[in-house]
C-alpha atoms as a PDB file:
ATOM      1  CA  UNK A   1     -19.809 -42.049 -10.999  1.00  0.00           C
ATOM      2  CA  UNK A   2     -16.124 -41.602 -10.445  1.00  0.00           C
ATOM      3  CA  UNK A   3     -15.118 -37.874 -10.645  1.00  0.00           C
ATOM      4  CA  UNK A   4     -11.734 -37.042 -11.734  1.00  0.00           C
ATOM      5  CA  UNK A   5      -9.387 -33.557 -12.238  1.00  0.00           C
ATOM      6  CA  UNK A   6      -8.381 -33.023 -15.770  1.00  0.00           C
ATOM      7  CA  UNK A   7      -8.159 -29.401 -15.882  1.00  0.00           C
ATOM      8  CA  UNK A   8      -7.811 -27.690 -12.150  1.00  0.00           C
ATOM      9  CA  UNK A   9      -5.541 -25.123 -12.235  1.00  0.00           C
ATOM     10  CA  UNK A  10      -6.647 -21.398 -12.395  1.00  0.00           C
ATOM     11  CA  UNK A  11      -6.735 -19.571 -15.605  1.00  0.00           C
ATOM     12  CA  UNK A  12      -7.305 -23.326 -17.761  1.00  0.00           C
ATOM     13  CA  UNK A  13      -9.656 -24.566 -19.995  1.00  0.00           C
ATOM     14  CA  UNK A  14     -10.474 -27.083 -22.388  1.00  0.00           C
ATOM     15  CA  UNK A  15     -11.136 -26.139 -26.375  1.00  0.00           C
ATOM     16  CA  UNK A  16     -13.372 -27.894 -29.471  1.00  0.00           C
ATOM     17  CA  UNK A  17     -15.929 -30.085 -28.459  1.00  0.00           C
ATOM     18  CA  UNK A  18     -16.185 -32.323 -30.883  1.00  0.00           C
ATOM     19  CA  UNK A  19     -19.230 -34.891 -30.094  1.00  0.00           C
ATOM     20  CA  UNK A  20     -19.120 -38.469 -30.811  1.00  0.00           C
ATOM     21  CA  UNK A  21     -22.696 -39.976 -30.439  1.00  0.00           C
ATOM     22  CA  UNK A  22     -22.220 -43.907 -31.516  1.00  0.00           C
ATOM     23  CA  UNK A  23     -19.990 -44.073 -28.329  1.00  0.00           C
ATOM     24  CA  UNK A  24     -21.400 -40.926 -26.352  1.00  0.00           C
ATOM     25  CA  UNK A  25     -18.090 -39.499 -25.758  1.00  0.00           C
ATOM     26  CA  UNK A  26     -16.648 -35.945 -26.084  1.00  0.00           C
ATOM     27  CA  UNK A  27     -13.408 -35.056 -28.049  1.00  0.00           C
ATOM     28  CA  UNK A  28     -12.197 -32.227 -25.909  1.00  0.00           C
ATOM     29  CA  UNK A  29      -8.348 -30.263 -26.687  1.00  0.00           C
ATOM     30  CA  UNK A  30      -6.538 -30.015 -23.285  1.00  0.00           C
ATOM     31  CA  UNK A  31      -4.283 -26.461 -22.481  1.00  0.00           C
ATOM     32  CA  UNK A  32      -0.636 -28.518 -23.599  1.00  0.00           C
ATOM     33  CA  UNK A  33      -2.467 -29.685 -26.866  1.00  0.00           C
ATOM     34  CA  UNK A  34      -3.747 -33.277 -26.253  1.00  0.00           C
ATOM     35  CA  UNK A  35      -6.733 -34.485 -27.049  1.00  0.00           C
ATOM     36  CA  UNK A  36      -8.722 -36.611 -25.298  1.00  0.00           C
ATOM     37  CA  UNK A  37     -12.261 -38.409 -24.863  1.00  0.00           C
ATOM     38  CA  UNK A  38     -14.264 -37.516 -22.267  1.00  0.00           C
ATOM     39  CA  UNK A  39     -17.630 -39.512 -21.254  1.00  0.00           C
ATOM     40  CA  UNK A  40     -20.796 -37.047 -22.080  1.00  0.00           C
ATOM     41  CA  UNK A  41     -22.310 -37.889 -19.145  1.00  0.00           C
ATOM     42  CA  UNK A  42     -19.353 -37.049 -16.973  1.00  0.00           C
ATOM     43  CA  UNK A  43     -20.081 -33.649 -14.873  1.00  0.00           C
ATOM     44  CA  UNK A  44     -17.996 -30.342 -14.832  1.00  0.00           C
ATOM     45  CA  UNK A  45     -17.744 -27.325 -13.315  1.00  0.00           C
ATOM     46  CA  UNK A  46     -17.751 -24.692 -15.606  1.00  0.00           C
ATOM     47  CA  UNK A  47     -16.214 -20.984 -14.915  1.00  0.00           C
ATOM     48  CA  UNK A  48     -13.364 -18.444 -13.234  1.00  0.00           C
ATOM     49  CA  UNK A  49     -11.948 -17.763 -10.292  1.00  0.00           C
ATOM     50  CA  UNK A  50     -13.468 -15.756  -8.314  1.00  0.00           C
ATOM     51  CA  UNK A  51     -10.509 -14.095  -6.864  1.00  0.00           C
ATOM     52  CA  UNK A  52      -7.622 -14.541  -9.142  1.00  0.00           C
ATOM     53  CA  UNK A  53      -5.109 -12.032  -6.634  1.00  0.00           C
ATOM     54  CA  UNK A  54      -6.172 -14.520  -3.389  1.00  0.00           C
ATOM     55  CA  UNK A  55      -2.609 -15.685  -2.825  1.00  0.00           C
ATOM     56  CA  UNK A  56      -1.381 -11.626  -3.502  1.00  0.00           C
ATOM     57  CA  UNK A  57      -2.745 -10.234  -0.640  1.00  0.00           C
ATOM     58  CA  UNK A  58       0.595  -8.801   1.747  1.00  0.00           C
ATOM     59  CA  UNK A  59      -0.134  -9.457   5.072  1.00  0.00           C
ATOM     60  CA  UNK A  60      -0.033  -6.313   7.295  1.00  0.00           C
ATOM     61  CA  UNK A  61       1.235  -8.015  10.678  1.00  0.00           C
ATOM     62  CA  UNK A  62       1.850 -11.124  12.513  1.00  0.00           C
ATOM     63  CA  UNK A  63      -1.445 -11.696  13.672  1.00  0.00           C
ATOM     64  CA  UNK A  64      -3.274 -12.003  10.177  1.00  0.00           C
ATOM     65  CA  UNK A  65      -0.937 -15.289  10.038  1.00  0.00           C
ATOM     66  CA  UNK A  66      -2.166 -16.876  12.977  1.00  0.00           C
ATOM     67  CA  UNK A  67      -5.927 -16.200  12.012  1.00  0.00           C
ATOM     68  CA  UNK A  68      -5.421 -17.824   8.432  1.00  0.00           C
ATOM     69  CA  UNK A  69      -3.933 -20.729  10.571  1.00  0.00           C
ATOM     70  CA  UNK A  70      -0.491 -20.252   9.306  1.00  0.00           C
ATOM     71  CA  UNK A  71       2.494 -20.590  11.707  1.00  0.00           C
ATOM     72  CA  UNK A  72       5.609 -18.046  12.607  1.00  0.00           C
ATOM     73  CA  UNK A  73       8.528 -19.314  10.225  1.00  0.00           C
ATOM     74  CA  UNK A  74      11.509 -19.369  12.773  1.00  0.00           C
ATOM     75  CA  UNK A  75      14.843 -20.413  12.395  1.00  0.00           C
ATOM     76  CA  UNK A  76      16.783 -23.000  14.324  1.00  0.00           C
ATOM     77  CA  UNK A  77      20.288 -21.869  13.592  1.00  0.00           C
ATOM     78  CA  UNK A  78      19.752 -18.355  15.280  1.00  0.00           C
ATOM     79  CA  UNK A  79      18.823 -19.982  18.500  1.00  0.00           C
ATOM     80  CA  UNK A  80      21.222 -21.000  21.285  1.00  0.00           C
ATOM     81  CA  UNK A  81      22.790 -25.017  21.678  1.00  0.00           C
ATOM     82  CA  UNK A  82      20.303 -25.644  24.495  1.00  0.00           C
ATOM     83  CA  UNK A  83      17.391 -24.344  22.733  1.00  0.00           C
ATOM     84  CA  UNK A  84      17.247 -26.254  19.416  1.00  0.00           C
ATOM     85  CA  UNK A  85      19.185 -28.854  18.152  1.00  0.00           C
ATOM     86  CA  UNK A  86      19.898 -27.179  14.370  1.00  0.00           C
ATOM     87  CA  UNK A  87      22.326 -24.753  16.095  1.00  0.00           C
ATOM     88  CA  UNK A  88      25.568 -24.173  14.806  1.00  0.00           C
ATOM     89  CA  UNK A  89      28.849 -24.956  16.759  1.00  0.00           C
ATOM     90  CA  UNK A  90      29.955 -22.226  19.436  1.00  0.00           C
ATOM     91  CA  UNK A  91      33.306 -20.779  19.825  1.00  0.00           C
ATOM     92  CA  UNK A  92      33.723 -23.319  22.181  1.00  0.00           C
ATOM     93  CA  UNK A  93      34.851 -26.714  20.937  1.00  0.00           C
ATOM     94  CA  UNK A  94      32.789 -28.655  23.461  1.00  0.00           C
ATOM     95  CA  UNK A  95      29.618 -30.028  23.215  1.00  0.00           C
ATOM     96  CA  UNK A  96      27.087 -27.029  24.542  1.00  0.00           C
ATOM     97  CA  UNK A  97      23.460 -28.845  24.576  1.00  0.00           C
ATOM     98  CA  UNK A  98      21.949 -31.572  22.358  1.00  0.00           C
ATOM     99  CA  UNK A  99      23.352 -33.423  20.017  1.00  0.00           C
ATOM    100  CA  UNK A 100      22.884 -32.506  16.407  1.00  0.00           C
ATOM    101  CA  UNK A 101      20.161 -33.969  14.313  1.00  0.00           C
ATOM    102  CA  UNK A 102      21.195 -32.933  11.187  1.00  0.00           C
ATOM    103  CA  UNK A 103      23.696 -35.143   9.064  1.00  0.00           C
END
């Protein structure tokens, strides 16, 4: 049976069943109004989230990044010619480490 996503997101559901039986489908309303026909024998999970505020949480240092596998968020332009190839030009017009990447 091939299992599809019709309605994923958080906080969505689908409205009136409305049962066909000559061609065992389902007439079900989706959240932006359509309608369509779903197979009866298709399979759903039916429910909430369990944590709605998941993506809320503040972080209360550094660390709680790395344990939720996340990396530091640095920036390329605050970094010195020789260290990273997105820096800026220096006062200096000559060329002070790599060349840029950037177009």
């Amino acid at each position: 049976m091939a299992w599809c996503k019709i309605c994923s997101a958080s906080s969505t559901l689908l409205k009136k069943p409305k049962k066909d039986t000559a061609r065992e489908k389902v007439m079900r309303q989706m959240p932006c109004g359509n309608e369509k026909l779903i197979d009866t024998r298709c399979g759903a999970t039916v429910g909430t989230v369990s944590n709605p505020s998941h993506g809320a949480k503040k972080l209360s240092k550094a660390g709680q990044r790395c344990w939720l596998g996340r990396g530091a968020v640095f920036r390329g332009v605050a970094m010195i010619p020789v260290d990273h190839p997105h820096v800026g030009r220096s006062k200096s017009s000559g060329n002070n480490g790599r060349c840029s990447l950037t177009p």
